[in-house]
N, C-alpha and C. Protein backbone atom coordinates (compact mmCIF):
# COMPACT_ATOMS: atom_id res chain seq x y z
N UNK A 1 0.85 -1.17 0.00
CA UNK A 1 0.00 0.00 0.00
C UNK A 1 0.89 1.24 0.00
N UNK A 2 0.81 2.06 -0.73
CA UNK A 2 1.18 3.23 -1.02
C UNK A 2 0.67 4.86 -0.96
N UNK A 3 0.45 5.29 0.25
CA UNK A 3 -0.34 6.66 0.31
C UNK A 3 0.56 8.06 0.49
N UNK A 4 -0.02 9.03 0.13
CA UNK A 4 0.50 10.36 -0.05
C UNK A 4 -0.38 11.04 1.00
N UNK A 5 1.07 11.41 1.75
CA UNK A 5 0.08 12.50 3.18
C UNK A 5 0.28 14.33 2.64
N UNK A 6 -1.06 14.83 2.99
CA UNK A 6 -0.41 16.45 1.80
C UNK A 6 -1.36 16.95 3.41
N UNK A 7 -0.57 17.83 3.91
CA UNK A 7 -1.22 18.72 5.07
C UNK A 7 -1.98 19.53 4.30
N UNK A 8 -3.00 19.42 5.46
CA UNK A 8 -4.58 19.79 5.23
C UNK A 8 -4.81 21.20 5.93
N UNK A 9 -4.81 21.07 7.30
CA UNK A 9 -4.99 22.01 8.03
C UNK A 9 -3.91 21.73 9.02
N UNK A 10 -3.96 22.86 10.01
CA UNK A 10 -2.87 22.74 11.33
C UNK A 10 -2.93 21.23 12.02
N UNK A 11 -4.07 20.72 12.10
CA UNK A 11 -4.38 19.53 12.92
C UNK A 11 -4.58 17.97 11.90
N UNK A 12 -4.41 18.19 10.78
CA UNK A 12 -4.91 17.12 10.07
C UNK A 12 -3.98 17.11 8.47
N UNK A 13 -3.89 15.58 8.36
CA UNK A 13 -3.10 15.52 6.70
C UNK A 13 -4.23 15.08 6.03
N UNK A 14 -4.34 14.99 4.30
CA UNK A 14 -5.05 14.24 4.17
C UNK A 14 -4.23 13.39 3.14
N UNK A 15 -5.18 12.00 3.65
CA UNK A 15 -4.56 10.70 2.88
C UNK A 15 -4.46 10.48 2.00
N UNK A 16 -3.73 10.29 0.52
CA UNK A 16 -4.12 9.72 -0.56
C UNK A 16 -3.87 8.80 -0.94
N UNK A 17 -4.66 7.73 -1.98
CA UNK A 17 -3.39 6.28 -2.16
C UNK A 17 -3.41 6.65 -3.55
N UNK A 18 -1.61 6.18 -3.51
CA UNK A 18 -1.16 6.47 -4.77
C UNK A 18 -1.49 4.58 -5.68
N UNK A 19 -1.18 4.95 -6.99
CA UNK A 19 -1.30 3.87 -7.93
C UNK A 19 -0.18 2.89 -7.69
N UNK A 20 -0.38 1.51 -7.32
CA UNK A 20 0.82 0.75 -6.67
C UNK A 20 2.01 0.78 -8.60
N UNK A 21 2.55 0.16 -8.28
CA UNK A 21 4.01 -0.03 -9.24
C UNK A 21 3.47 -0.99 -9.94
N UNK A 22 3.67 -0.84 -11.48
CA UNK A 22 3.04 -1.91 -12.15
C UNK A 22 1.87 -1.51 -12.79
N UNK A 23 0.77 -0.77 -11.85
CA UNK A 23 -0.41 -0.89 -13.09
C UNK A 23 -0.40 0.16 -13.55
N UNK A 24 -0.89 0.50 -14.71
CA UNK A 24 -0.91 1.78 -16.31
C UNK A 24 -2.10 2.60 -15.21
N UNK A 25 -2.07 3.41 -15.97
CA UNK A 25 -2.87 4.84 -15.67
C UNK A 25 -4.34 4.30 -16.53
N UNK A 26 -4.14 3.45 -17.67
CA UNK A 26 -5.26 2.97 -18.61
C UNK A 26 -6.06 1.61 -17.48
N UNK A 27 -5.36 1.00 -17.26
CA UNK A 27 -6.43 0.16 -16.32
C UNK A 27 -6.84 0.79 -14.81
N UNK A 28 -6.16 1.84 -14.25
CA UNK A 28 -7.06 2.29 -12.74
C UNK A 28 -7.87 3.53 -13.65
N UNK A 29 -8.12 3.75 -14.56
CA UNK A 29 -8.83 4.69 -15.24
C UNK A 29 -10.31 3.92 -15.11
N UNK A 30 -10.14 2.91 -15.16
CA UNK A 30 -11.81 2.15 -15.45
C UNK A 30 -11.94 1.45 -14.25
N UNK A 31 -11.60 1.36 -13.20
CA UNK A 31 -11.68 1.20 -11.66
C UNK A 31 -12.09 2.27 -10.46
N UNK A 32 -13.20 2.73 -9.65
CA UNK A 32 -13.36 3.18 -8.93
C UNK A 32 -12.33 4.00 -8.26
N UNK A 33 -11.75 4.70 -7.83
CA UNK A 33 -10.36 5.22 -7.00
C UNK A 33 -11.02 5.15 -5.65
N UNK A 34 -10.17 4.54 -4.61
CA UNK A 34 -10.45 5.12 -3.19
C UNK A 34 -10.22 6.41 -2.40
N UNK A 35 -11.07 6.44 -1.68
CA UNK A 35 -11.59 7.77 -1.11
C UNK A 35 -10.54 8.60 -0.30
N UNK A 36 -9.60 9.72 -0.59
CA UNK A 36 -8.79 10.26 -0.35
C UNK A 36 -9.51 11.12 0.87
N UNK A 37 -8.82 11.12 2.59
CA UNK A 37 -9.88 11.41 3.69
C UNK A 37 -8.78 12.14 4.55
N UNK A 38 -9.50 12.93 5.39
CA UNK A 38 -8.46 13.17 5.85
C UNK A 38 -8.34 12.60 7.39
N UNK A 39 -7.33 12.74 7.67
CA UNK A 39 -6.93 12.08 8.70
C UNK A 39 -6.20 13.18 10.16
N UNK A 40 -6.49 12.75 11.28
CA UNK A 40 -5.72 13.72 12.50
C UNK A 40 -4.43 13.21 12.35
N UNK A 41 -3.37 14.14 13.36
CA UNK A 41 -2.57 13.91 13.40
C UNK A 41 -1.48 12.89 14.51
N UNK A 42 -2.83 12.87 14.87
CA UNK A 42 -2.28 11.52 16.17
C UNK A 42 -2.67 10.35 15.48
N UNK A 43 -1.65 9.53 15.72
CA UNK A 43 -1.25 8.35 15.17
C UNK A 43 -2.31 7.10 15.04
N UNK A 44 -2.37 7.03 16.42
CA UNK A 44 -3.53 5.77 16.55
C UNK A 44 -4.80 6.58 15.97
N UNK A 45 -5.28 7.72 15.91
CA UNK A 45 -6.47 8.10 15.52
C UNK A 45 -6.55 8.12 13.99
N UNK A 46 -5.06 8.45 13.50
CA UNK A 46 -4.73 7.98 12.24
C UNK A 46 -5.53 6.64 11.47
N UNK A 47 -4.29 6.24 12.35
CA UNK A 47 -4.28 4.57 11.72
C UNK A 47 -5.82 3.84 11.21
N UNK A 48 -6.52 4.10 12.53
CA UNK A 48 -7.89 4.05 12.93
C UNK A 48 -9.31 4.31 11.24
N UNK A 49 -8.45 5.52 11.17
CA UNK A 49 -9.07 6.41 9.63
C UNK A 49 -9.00 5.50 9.09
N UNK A 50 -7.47 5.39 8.46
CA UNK A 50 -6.93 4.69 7.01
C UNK A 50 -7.66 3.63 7.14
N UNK A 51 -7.01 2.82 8.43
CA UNK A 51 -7.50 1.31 8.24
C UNK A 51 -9.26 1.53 8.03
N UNK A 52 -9.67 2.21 8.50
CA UNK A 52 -10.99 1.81 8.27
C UNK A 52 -12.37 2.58 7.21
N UNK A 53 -11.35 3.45 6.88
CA UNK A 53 -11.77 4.47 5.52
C UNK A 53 -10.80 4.51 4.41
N UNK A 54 -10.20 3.80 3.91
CA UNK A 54 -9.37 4.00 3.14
C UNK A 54 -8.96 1.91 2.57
N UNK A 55 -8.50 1.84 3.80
CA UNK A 55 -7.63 0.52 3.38
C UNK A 55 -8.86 -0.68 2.41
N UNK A 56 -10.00 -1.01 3.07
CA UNK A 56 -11.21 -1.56 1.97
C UNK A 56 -11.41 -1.10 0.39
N UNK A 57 -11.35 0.57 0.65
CA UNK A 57 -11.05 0.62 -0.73
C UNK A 57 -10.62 0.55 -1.99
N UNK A 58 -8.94 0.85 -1.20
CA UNK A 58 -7.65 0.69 -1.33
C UNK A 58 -7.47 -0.82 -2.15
N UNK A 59 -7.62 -1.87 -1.21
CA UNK A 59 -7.37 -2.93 -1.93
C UNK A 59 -8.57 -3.35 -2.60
N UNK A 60 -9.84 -3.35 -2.49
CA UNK A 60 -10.39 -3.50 -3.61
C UNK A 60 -9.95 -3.16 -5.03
N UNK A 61 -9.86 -1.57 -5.18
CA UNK A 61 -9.47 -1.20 -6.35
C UNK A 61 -8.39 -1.53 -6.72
N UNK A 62 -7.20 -1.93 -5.99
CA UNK A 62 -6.13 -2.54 -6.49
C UNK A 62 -6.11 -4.00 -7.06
N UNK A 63 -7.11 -4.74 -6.65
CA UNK A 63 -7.65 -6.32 -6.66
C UNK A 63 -8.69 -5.85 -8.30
N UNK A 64 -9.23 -5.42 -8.28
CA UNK A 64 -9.95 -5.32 -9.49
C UNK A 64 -8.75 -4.55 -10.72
N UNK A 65 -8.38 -3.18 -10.56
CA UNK A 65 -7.17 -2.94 -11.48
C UNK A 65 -6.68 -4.25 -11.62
N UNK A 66 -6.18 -4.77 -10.84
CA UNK A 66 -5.04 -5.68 -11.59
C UNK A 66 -5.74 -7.18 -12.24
N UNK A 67 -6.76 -7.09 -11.78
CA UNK A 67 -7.42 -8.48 -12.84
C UNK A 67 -8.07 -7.56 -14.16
N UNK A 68 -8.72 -6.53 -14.13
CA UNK A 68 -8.78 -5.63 -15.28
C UNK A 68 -7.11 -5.62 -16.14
N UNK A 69 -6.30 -5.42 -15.76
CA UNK A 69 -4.71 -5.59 -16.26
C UNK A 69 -4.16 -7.31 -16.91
N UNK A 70 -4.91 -8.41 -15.84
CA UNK A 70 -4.51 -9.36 -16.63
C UNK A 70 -5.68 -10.19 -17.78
N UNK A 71 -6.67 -9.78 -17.59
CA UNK A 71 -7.81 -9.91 -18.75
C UNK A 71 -7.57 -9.15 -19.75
N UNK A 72 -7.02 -8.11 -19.91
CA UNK A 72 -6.52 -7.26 -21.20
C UNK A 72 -5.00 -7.79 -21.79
N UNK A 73 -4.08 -8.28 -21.22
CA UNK A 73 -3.31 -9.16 -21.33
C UNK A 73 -3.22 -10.74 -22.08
N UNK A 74 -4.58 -10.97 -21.37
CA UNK A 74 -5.32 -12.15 -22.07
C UNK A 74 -5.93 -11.92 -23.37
N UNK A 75 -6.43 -11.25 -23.53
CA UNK A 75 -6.99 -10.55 -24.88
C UNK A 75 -6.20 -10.40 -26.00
N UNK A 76 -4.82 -9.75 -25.60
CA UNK A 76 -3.73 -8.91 -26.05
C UNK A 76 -2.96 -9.81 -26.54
N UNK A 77 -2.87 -10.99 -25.82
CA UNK A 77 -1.50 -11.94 -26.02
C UNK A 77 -1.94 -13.23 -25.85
N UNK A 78 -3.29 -13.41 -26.33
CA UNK A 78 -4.08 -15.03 -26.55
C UNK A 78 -3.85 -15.45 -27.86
N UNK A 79 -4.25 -16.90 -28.17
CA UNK A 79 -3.27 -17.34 -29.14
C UNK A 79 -4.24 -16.75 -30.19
N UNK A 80 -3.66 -16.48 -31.39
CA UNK A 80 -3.80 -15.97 -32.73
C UNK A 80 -5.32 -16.73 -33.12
N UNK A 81 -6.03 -16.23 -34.17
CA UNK A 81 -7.39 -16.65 -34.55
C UNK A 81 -6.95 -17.51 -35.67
N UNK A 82 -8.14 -18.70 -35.51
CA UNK A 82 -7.63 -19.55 -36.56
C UNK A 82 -7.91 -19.27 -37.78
N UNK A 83 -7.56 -19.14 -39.10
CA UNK A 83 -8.14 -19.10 -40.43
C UNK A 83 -9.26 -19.35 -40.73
N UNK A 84 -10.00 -18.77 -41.56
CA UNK A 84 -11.41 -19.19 -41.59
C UNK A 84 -10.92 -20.40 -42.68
N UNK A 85 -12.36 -20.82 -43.30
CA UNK A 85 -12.18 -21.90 -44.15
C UNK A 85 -12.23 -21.46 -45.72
N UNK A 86 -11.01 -22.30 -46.68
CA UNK A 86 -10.66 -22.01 -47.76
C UNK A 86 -11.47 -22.17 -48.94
N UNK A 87 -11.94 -21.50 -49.38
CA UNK A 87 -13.12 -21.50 -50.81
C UNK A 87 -12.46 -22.92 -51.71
N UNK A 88 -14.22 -23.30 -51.87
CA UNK A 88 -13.88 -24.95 -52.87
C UNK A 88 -12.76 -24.59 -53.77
N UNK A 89 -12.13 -24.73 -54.58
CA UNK A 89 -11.24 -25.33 -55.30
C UNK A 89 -12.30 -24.71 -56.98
N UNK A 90 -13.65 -25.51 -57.20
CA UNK A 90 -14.52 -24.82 -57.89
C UNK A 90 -15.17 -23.87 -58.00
N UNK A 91 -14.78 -22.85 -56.72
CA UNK A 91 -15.96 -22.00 -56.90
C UNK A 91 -15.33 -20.85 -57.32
N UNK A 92 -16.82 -19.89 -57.03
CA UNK A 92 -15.92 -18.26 -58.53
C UNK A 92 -15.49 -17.55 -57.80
N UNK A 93 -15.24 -17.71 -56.57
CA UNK A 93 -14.26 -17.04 -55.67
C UNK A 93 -12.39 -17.15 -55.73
N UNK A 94 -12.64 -18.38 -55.74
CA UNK A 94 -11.15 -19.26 -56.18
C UNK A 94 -10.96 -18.76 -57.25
N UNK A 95 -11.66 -18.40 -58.38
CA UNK A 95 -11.70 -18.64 -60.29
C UNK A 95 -10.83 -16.80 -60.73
N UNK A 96 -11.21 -15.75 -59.49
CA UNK A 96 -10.68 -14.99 -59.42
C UNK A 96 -9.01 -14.51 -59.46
């Protein structure tokens, strides 16, 4: 997990999670983003936030990005389409 703390006010940062390493900007584009919140500056009241406003999100959208990432992969790099089938030998397609 990867978050960006950007001070908010005197008493509070707010949280952001950044895009983990690995996935494109094109697959968390079509994924929900989690909810950037802010948070106090005491620790346990912290933690408290993230873990419980943030972190569900967090890995959801990272769990969906990255199967969105390997289904396009699959798509991308599945084996080649087979040939369709070759006109009779007689017909005026062939005669061309």
């Amino acid at each position: 997990m990867r978050l960006y703390l950007v001070e908010h006010r005197r008493d509070r940062v707010l949280v952001c999670p950044v895009v983990p390493l690995g996935l494109h900007e094109d697959i968390t584009d079509r994924v929900p983003a989690p909810p950037t919140v802010a948070a106090p500056l005491d620790p346990a009241r912290a933690a408290w936030r993230i873990t419980d406003r943030v972190l569900p999100h967090y890995t959801a959208a990272v769990a969906d990005a990255r199967e969105a990432a390997a289904l396009t992969a699959r798509r991308t790099h599945g084996p080649a389409p087979l040939p369709g089938p070759l006109p009779h030998p007689s017909s005026p397609a062939r005669a061309r």
